[in-house]
PDB file of N, CA and C in Angstrom:
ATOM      1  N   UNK A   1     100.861 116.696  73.777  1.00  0.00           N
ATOM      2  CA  UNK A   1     101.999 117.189  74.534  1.00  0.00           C
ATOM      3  C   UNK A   1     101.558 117.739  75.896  1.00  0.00           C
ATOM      4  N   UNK A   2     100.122 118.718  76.255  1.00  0.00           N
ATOM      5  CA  UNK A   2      99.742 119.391  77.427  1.00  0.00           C
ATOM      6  C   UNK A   2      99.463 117.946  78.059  1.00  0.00           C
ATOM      7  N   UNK A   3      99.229 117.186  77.774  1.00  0.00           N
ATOM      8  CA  UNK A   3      98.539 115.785  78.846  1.00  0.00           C
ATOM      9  C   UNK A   3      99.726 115.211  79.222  1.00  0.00           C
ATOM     10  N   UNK A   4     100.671 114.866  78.301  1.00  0.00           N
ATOM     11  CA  UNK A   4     102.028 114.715  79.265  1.00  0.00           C
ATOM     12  C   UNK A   4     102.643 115.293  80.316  1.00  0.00           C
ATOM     13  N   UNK A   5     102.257 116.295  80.264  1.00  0.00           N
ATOM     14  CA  UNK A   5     102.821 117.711  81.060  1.00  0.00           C
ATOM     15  C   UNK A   5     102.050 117.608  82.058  1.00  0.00           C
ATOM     16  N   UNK A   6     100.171 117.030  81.820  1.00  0.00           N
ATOM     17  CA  UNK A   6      99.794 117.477  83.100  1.00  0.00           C
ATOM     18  C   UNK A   6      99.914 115.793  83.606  1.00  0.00           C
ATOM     19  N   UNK A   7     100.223 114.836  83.441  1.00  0.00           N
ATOM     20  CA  UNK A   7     100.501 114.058  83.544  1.00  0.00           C
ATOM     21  C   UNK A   7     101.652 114.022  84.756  1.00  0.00           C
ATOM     22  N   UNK A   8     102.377 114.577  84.332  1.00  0.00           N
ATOM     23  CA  UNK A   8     104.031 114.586  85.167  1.00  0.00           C
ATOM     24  C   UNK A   8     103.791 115.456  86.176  1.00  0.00           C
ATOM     25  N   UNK A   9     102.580 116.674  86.446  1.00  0.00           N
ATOM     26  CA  UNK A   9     102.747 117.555  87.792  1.00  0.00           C
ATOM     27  C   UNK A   9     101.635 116.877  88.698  1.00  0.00           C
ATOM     28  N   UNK A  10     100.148 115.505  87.709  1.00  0.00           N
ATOM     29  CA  UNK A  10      99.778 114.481  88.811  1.00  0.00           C
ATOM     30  C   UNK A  10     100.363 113.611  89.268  1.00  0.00           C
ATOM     31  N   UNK A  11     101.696 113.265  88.751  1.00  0.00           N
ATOM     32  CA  UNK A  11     102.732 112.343  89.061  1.00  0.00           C
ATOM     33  C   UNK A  11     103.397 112.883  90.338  1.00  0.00           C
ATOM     34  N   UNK A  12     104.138 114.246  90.251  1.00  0.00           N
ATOM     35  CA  UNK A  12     104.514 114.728  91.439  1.00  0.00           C
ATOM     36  C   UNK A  12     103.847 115.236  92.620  1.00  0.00           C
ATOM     37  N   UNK A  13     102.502 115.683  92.062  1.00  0.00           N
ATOM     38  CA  UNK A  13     101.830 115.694  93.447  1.00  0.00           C
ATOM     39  C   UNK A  13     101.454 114.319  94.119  1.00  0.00           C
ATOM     40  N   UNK A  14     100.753 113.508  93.641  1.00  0.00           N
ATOM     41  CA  UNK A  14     101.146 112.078  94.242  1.00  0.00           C
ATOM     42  C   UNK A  14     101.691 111.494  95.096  1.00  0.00           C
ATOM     43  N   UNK A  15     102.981 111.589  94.426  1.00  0.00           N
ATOM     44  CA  UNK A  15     104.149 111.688  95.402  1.00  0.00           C
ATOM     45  C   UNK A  15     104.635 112.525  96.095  1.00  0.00           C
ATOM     46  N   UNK A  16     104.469 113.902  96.391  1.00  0.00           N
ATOM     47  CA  UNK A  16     104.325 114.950  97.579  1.00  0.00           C
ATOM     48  C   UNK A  16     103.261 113.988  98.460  1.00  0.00           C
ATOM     49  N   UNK A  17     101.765 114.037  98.030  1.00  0.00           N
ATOM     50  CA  UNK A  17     101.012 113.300  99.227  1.00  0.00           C
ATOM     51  C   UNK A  17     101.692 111.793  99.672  1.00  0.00           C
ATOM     52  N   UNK A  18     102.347 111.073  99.339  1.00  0.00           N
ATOM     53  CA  UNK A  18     103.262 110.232  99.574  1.00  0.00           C
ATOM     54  C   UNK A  18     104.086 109.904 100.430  1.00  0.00           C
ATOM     55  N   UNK A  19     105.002 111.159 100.928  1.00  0.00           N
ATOM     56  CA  UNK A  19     105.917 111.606 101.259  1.00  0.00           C
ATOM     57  C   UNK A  19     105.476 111.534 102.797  1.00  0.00           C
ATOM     58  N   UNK A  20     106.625 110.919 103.825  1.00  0.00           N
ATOM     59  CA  UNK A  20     106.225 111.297 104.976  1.00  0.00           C
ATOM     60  C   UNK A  20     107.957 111.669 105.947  1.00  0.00           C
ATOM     61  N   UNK A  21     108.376 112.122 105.379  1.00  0.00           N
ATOM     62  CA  UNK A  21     109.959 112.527 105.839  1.00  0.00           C
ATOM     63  C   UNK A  21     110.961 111.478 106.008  1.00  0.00           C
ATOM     64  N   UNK A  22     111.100 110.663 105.608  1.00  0.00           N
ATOM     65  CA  UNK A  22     112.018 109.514 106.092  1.00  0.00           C
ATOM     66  C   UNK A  22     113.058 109.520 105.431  1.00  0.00           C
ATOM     67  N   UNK A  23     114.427 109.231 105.627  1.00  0.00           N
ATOM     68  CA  UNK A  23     115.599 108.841 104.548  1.00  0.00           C
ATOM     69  C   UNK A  23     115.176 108.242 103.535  1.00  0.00           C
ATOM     70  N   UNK A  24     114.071 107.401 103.185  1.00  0.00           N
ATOM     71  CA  UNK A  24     113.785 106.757 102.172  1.00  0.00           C
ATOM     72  C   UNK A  24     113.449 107.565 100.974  1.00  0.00           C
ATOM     73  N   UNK A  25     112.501 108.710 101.378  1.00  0.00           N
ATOM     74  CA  UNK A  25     111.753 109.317 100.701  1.00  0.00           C
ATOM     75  C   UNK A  25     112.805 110.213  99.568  1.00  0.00           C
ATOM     76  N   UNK A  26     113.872 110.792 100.190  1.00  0.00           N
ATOM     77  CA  UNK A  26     114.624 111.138  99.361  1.00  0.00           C
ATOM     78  C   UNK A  26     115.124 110.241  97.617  1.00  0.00           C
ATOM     79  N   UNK A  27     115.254 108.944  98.195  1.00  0.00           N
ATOM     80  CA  UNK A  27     115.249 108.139  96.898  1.00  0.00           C
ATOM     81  C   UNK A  27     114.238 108.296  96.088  1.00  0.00           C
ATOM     82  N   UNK A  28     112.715 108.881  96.733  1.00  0.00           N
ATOM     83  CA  UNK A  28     111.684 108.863  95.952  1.00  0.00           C
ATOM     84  C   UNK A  28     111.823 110.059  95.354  1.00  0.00           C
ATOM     85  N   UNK A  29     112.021 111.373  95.466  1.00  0.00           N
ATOM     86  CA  UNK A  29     112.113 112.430  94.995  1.00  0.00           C
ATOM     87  C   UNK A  29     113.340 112.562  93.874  1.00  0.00           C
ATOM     88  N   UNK A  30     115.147 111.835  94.761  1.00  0.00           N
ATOM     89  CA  UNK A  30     115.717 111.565  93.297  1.00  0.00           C
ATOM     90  C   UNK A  30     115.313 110.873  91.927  1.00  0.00           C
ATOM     91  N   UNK A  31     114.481 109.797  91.956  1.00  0.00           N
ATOM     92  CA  UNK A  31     114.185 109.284  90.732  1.00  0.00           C
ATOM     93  C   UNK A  31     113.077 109.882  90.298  1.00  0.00           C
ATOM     94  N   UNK A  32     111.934 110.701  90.735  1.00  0.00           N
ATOM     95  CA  UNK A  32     111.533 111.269  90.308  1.00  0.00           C
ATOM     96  C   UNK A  32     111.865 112.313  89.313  1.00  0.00           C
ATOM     97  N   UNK A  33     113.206 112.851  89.504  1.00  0.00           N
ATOM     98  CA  UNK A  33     113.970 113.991  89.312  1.00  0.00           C
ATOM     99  C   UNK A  33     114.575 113.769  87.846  1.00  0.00           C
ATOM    100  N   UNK A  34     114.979 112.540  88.558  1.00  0.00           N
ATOM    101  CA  UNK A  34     115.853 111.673  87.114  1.00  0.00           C
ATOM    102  C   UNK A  34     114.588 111.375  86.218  1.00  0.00           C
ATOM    103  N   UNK A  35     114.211 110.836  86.306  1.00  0.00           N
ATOM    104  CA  UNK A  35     113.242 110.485  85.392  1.00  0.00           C
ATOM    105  C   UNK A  35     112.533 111.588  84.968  1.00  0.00           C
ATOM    106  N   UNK A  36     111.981 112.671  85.469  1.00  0.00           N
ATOM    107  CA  UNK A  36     111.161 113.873  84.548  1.00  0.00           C
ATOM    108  C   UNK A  36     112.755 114.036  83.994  1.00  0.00           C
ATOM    109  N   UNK A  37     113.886 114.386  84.163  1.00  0.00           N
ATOM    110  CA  UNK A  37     114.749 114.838  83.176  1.00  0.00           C
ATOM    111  C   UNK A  37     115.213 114.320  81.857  1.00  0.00           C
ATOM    112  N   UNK A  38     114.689 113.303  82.085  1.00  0.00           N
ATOM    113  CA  UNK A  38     114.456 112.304  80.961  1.00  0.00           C
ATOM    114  C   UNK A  38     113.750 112.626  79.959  1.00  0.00           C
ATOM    115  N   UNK A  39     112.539 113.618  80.300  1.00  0.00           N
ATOM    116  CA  UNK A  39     111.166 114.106  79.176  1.00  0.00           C
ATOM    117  C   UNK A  39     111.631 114.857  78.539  1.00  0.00           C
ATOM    118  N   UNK A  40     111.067 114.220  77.255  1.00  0.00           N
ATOM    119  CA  UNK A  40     111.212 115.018  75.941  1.00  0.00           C
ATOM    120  C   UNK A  40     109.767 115.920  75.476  1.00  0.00           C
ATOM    121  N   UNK A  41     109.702 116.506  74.913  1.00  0.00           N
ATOM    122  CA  UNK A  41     108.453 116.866  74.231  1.00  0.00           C
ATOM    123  C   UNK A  41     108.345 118.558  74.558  1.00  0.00           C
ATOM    124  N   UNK A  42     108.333 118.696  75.918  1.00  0.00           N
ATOM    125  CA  UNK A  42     107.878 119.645  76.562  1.00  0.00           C
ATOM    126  C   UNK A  42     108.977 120.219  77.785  1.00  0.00           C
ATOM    127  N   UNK A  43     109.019 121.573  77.826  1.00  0.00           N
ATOM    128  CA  UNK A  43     109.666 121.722  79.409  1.00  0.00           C
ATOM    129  C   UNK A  43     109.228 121.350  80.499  1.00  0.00           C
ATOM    130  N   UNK A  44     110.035 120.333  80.949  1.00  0.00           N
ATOM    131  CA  UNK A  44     109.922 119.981  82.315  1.00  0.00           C
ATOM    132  C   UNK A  44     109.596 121.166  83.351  1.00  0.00           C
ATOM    133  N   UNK A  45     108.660 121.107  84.256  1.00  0.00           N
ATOM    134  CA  UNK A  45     108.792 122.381  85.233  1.00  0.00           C
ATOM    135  C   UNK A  45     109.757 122.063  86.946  1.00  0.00           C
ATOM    136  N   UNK A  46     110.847 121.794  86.722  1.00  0.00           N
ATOM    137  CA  UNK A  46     111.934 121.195  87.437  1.00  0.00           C
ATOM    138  C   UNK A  46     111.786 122.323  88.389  1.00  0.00           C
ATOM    139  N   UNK A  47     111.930 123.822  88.583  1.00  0.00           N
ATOM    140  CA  UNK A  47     111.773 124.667  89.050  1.00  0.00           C
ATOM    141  C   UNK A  47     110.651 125.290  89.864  1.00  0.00           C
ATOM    142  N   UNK A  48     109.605 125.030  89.402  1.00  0.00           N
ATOM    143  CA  UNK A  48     108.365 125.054  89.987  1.00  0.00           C
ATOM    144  C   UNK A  48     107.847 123.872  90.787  1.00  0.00           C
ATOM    145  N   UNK A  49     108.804 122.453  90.483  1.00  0.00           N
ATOM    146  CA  UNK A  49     108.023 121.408  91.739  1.00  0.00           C
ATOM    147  C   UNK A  49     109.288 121.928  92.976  1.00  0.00           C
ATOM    148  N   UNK A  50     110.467 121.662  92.884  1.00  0.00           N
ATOM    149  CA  UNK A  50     111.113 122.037  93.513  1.00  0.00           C
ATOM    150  C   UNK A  50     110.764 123.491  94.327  1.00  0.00           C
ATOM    151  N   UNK A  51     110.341 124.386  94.030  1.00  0.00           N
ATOM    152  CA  UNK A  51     109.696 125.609  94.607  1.00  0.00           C
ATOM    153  C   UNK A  51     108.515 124.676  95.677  1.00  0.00           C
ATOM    154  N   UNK A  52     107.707 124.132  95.100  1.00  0.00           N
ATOM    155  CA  UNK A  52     106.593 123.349  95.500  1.00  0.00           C
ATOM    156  C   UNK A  52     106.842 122.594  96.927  1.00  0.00           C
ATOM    157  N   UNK A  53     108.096 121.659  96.342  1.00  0.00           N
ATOM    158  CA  UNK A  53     108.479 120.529  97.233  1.00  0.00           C
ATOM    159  C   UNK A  53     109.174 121.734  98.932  1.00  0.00           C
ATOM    160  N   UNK A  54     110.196 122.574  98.511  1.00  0.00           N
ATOM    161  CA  UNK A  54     110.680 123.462  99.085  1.00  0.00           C
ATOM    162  C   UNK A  54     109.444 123.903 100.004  1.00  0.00           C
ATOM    163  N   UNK A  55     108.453 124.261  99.769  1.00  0.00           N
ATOM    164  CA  UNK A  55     107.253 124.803 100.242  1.00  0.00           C
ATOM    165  C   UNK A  55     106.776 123.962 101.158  1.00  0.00           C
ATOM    166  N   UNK A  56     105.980 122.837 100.735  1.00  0.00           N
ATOM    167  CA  UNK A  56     105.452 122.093 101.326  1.00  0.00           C
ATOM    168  C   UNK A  56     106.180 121.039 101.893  1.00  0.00           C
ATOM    169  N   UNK A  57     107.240 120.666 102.013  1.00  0.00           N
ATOM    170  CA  UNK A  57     108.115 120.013 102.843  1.00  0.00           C
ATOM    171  C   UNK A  57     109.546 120.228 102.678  1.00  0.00           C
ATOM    172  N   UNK A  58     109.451 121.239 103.341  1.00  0.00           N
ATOM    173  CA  UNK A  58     110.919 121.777 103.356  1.00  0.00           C
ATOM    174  C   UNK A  58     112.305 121.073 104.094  1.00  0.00           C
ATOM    175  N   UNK A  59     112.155 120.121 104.640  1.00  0.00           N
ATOM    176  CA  UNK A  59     113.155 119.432 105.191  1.00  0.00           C
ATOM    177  C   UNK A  59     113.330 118.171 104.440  1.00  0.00           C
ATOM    178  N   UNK A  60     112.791 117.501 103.868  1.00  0.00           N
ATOM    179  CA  UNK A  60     112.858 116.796 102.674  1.00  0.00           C
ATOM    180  C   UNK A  60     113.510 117.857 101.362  1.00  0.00           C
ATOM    181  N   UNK A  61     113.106 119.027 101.251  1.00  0.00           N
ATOM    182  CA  UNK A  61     113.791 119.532 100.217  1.00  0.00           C
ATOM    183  C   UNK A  61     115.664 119.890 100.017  1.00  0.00           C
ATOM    184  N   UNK A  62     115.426 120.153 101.853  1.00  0.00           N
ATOM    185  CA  UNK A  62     116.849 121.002 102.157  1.00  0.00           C
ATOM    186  C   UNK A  62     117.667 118.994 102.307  1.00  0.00           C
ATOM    187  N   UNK A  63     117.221 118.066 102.527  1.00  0.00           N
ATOM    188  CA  UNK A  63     118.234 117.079 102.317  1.00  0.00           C
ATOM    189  C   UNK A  63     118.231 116.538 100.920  1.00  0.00           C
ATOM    190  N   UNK A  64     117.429 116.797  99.926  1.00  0.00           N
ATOM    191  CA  UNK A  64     117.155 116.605  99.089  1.00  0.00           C
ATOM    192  C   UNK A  64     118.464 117.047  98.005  1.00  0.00           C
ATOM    193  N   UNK A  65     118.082 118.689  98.193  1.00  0.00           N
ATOM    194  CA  UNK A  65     119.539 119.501  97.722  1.00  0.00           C
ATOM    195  C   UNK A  65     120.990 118.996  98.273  1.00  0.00           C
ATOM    196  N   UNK A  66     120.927 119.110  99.764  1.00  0.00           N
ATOM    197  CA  UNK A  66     122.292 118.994 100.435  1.00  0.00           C
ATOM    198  C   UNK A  66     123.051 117.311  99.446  1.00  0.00           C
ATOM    199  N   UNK A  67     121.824 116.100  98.807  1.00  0.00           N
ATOM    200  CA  UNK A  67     122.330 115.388  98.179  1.00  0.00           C
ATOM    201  C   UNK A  67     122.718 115.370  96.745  1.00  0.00           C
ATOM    202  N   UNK A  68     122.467 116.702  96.245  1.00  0.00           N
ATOM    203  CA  UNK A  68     123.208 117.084  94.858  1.00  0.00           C
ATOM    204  C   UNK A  68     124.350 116.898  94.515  1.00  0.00           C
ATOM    205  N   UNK A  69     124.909 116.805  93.860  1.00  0.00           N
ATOM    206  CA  UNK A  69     126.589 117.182  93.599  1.00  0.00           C
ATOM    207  C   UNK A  69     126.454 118.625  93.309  1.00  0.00           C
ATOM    208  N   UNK A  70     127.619 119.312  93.799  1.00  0.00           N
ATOM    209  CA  UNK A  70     127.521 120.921  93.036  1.00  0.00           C
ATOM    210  C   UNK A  70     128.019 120.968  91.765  1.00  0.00           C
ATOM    211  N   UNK A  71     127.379 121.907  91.440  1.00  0.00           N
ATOM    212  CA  UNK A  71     127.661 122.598  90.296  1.00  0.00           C
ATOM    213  C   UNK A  71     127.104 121.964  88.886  1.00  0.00           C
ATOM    214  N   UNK A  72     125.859 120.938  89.330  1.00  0.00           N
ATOM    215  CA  UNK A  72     125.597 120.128  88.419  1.00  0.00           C
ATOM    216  C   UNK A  72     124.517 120.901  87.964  1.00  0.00           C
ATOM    217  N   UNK A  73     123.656 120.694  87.122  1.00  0.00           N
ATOM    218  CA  UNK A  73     122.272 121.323  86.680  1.00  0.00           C
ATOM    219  C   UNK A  73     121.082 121.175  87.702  1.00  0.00           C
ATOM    220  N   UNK A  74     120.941 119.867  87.885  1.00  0.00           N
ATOM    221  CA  UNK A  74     120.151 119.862  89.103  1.00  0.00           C
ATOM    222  C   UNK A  74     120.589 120.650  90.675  1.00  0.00           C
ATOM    223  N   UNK A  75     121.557 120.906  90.989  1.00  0.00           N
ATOM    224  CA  UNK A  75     122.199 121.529  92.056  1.00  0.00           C
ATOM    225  C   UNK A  75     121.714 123.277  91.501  1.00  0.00           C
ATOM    226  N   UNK A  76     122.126 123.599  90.598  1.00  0.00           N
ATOM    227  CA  UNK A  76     122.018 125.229  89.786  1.00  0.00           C
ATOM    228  C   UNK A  76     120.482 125.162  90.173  1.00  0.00           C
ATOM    229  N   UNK A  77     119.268 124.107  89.442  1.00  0.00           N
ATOM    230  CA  UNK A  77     118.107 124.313  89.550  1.00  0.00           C
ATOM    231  C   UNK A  77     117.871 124.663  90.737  1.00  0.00           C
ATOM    232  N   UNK A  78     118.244 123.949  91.751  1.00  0.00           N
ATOM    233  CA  UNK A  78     117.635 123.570  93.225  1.00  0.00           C
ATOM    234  C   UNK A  78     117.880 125.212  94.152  1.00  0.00           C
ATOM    235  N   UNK A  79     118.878 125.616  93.429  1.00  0.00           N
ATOM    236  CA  UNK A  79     119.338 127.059  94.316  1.00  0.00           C
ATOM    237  C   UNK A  79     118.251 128.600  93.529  1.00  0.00           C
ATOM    238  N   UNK A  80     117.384 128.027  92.424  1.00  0.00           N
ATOM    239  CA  UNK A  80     116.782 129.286  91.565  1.00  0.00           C
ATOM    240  C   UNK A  80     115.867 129.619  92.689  1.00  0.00           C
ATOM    241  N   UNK A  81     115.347 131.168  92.996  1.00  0.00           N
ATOM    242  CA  UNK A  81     114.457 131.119  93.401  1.00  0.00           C
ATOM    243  C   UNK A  81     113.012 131.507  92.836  1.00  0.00           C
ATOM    244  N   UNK A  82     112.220 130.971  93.284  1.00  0.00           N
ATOM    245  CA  UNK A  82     110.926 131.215  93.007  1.00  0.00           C
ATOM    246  C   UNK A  82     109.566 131.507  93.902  1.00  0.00           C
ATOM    247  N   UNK A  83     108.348 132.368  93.514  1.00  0.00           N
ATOM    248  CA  UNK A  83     108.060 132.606  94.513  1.00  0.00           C
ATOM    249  C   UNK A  83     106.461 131.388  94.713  1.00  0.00           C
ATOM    250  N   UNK A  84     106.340 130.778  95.901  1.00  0.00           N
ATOM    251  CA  UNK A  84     105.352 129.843  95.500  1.00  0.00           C
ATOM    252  C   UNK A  84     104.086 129.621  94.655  1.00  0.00           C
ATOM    253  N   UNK A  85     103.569 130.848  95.115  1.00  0.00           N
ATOM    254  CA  UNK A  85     102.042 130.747  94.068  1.00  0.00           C
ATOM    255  C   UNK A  85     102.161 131.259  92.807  1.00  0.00           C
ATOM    256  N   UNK A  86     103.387 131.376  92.233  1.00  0.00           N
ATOM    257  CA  UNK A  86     103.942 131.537  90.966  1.00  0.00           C
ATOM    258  C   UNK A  86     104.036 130.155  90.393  1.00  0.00           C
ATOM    259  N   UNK A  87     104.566 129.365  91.078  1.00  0.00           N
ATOM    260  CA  UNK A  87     104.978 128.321  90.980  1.00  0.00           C
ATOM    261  C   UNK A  87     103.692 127.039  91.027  1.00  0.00           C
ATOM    262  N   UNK A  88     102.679 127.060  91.124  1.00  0.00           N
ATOM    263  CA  UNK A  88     101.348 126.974  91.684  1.00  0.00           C
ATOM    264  C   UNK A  88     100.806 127.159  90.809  1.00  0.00           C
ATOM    265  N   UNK A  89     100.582 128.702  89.933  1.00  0.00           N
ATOM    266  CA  UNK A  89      99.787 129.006  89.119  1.00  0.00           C
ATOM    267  C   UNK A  89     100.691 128.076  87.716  1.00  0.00           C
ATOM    268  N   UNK A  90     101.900 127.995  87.358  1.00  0.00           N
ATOM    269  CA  UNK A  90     102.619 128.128  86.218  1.00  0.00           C
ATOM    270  C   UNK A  90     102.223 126.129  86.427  1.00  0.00           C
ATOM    271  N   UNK A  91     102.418 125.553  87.505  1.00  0.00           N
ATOM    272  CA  UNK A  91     101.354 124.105  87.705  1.00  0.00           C
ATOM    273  C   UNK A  91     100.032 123.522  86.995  1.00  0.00           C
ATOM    274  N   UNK A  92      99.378 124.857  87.032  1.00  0.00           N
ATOM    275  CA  UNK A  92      98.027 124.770  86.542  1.00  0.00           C
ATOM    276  C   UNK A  92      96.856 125.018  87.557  1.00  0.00           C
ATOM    277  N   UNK A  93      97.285 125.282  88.818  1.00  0.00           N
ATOM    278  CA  UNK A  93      96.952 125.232  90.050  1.00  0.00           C
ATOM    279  C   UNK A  93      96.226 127.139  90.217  1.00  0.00           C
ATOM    280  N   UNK A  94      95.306 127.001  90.410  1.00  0.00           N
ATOM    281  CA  UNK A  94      94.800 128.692  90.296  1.00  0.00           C
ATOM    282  C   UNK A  94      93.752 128.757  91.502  1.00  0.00           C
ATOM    283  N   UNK A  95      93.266 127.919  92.307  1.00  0.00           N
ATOM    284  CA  UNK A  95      92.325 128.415  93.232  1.00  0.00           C
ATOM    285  C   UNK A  95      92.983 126.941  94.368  1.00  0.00           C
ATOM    286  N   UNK A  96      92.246 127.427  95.818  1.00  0.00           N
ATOM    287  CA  UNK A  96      92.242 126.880  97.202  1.00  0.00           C
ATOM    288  C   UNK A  96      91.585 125.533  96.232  1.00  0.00           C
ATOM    289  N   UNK A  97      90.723 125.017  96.061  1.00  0.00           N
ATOM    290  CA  UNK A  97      90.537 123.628  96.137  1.00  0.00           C
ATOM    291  C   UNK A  97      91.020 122.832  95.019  1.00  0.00           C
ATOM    292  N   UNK A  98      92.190 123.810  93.923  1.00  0.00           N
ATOM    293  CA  UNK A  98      92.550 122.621  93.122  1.00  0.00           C
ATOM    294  C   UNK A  98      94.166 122.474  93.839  1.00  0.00           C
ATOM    295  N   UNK A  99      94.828 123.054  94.561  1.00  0.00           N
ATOM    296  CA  UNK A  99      95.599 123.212  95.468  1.00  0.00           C
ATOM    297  C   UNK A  99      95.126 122.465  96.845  1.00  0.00           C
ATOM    298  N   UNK A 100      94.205 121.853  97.332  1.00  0.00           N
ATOM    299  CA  UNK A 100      94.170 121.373  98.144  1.00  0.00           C
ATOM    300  C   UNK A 100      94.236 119.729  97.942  1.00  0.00           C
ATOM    301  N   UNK A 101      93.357 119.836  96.595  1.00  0.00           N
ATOM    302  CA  UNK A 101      93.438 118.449  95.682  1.00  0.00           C
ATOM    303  C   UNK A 101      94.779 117.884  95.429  1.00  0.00           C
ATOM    304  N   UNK A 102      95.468 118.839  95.115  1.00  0.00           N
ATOM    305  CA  UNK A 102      96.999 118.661  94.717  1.00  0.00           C
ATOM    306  C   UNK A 102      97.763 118.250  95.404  1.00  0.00           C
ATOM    307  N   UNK A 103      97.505 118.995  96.784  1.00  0.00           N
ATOM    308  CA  UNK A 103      98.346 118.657  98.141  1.00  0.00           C
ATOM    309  C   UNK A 103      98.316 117.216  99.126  1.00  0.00           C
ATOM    310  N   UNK A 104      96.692 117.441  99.246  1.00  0.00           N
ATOM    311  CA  UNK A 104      96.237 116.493 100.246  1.00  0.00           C
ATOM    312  C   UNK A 104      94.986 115.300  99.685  1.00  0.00           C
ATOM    313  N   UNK A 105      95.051 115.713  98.169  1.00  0.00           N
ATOM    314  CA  UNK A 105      94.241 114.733  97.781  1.00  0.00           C
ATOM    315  C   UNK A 105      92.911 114.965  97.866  1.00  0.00           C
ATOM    316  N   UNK A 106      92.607 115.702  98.719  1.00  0.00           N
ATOM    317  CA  UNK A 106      90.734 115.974  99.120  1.00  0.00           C
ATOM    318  C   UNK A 106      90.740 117.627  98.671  1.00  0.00           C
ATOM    319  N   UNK A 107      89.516 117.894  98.452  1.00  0.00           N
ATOM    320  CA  UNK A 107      89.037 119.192  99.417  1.00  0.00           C
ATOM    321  C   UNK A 107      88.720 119.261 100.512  1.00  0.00           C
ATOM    322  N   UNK A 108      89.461 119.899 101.698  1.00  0.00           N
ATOM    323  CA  UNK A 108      89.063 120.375 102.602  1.00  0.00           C
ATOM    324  C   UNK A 108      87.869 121.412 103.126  1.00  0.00           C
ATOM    325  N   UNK A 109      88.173 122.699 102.327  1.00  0.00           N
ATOM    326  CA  UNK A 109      86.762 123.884 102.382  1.00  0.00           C
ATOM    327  C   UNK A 109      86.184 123.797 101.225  1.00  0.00           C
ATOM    328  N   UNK A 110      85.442 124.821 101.128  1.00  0.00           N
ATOM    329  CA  UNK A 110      84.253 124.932  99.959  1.00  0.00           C
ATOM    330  C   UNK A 110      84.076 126.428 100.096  1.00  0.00           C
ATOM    331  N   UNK A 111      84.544 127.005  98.558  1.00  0.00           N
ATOM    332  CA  UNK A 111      84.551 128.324  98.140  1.00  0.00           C
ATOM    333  C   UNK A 111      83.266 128.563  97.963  1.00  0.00           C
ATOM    334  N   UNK A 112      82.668 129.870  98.113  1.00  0.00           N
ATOM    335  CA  UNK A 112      81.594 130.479  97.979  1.00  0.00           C
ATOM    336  C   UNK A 112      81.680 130.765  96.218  1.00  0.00           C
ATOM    337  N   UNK A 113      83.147 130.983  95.236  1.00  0.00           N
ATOM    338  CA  UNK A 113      83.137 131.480  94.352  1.00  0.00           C
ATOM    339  C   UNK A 113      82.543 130.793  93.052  1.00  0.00           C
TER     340      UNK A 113
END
């Protein structure tokens, strides 16, 4: 069940590094959406990529939402707030280079820790 799970937040980071703002991209983030809501087994963390996505590309997020219907579940999700490195840690994400991995695919620096 945890490998599915971590399965679905290398799936969405992926596709965050993916992402380069276009009208298109939004289709990529709805079926993404649709489809984790689809998973059974485990809680989806719908709240924490969305925190994520919100974060790291926030204008993709805000057209993202503005294409909800209201009052739907996904619309309710999209308005929760959360605070990012909450959202980060509850990922699996706990230090600068597995967060950089996540983001941009590489490490960039190198911790002394």
């Amino acid at each position: 069940m945890k490998a599915d799970r971590q399965a679905l937040v290398d799936e969405f980071f992926a596709m965050i590094r993916k992402l380069n703002r276009t009208g298109s991209d939004i289709m990529y983030v709805r079926d993404f959406f649709w489809r984790s809501s689809e998973t059974r087994g485990f809680v989806t963390p719908t709240v924490e990529f969305l925190t994520v996505l919100k974060t790291y590309n926030a204008v993709l997020f805000h057209e993202f939402r503005k294409s909800l219907v209201p009052n739907t579940s996904m619309h309710i999700l999209a308005n929760v707030h959360m605070e990012a490195g909450d959202a980060l840690i509850s990922l699996g994400i706990t230090n600068l280079e597995e967060l950089e991995l996540a983001v941009k695919g590489r490490i960039l620096t190198k911790s002394t820790t």
